[in-house]
C-alpha atoms as a PDB file:
ATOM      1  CA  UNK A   1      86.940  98.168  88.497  1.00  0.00           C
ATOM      2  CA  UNK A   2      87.625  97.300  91.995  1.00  0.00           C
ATOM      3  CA  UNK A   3      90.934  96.497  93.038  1.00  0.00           C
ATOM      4  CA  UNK A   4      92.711  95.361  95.819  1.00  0.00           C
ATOM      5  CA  UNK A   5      96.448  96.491  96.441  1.00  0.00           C
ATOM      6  CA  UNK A   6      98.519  95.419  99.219  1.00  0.00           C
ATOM      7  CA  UNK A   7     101.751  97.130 100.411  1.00  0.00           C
ATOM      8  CA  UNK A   8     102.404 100.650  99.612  1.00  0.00           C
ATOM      9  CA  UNK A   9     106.395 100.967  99.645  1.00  0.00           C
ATOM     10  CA  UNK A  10     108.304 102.557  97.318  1.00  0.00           C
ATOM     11  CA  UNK A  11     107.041 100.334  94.541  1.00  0.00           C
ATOM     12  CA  UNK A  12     103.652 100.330  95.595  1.00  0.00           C
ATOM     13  CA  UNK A  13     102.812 103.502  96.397  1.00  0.00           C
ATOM     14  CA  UNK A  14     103.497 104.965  92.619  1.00  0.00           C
ATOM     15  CA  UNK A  15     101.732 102.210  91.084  1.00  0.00           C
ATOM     16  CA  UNK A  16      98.525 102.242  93.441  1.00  0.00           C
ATOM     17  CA  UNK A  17      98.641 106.119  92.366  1.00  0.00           C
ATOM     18  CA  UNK A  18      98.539 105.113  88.762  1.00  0.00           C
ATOM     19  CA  UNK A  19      95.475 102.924  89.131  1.00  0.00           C
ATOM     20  CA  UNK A  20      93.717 105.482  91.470  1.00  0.00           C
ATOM     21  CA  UNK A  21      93.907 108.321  88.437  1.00  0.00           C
ATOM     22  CA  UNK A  22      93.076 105.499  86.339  1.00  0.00           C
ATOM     23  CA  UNK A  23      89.726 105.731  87.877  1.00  0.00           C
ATOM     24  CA  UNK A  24      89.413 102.112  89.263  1.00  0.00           C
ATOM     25  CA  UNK A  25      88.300 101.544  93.104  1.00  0.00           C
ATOM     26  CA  UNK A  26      91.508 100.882  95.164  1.00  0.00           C
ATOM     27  CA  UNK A  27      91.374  99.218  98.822  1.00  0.00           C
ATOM     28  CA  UNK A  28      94.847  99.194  99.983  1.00  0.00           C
ATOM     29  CA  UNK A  29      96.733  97.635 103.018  1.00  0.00           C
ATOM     30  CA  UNK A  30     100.480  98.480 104.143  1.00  0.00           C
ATOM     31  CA  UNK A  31     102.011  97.759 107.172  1.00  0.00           C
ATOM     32  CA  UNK A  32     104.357 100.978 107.287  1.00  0.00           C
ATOM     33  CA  UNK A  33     102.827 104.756 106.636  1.00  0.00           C
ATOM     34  CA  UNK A  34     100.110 105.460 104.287  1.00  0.00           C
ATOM     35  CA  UNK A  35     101.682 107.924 102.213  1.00  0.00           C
ATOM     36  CA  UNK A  36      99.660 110.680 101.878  1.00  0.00           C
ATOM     37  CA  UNK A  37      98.673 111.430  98.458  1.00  0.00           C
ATOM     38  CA  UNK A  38      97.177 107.438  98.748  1.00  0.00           C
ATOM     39  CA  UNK A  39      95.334 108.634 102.101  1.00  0.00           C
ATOM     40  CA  UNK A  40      94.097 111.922 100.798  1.00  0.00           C
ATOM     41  CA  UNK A  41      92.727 110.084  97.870  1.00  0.00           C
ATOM     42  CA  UNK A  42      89.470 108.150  96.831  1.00  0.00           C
ATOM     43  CA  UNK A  43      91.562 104.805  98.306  1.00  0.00           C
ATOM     44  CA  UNK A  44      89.832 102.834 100.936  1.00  0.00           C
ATOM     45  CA  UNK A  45      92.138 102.210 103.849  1.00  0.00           C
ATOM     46  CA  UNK A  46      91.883  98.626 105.104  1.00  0.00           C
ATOM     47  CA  UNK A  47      93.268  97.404 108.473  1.00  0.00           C
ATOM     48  CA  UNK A  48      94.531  94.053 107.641  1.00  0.00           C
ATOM     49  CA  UNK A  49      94.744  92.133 104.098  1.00  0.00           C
ATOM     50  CA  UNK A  50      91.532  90.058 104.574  1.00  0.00           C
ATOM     51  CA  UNK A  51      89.461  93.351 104.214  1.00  0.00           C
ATOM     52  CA  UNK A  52      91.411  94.402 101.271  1.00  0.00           C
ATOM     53  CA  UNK A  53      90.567  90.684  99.577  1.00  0.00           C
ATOM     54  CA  UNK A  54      86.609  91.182 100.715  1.00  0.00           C
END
């Protein structure tokens, strides 16, 4: 499944994780640091939160 996930804080970051080892498609936006297990992962960075909703 494709999903879009916005905002990758301390809430967001373990949860994003979750659905990446799930197996589903993640494009993710955050507007502090990607943490890096997110950025070394299959996640497709996004620049703004349009992308993400494309």
């Amino acid at each position: 499944m494709k999903l879009g996930f916005i905002g990758l804080g301390i809430m967001g970051a373990p949860m994003a994780g979750h659905l990446i080892q799930a197996g589903h498609d993640l494009f993710v936006n955050t507007q502090g640091k990607m943490p890096e297990d997110i950025a070394r992962s299959s996640a497709t960075n996004c620049p703004n939160a349009a992308d993400v909703a494309r």
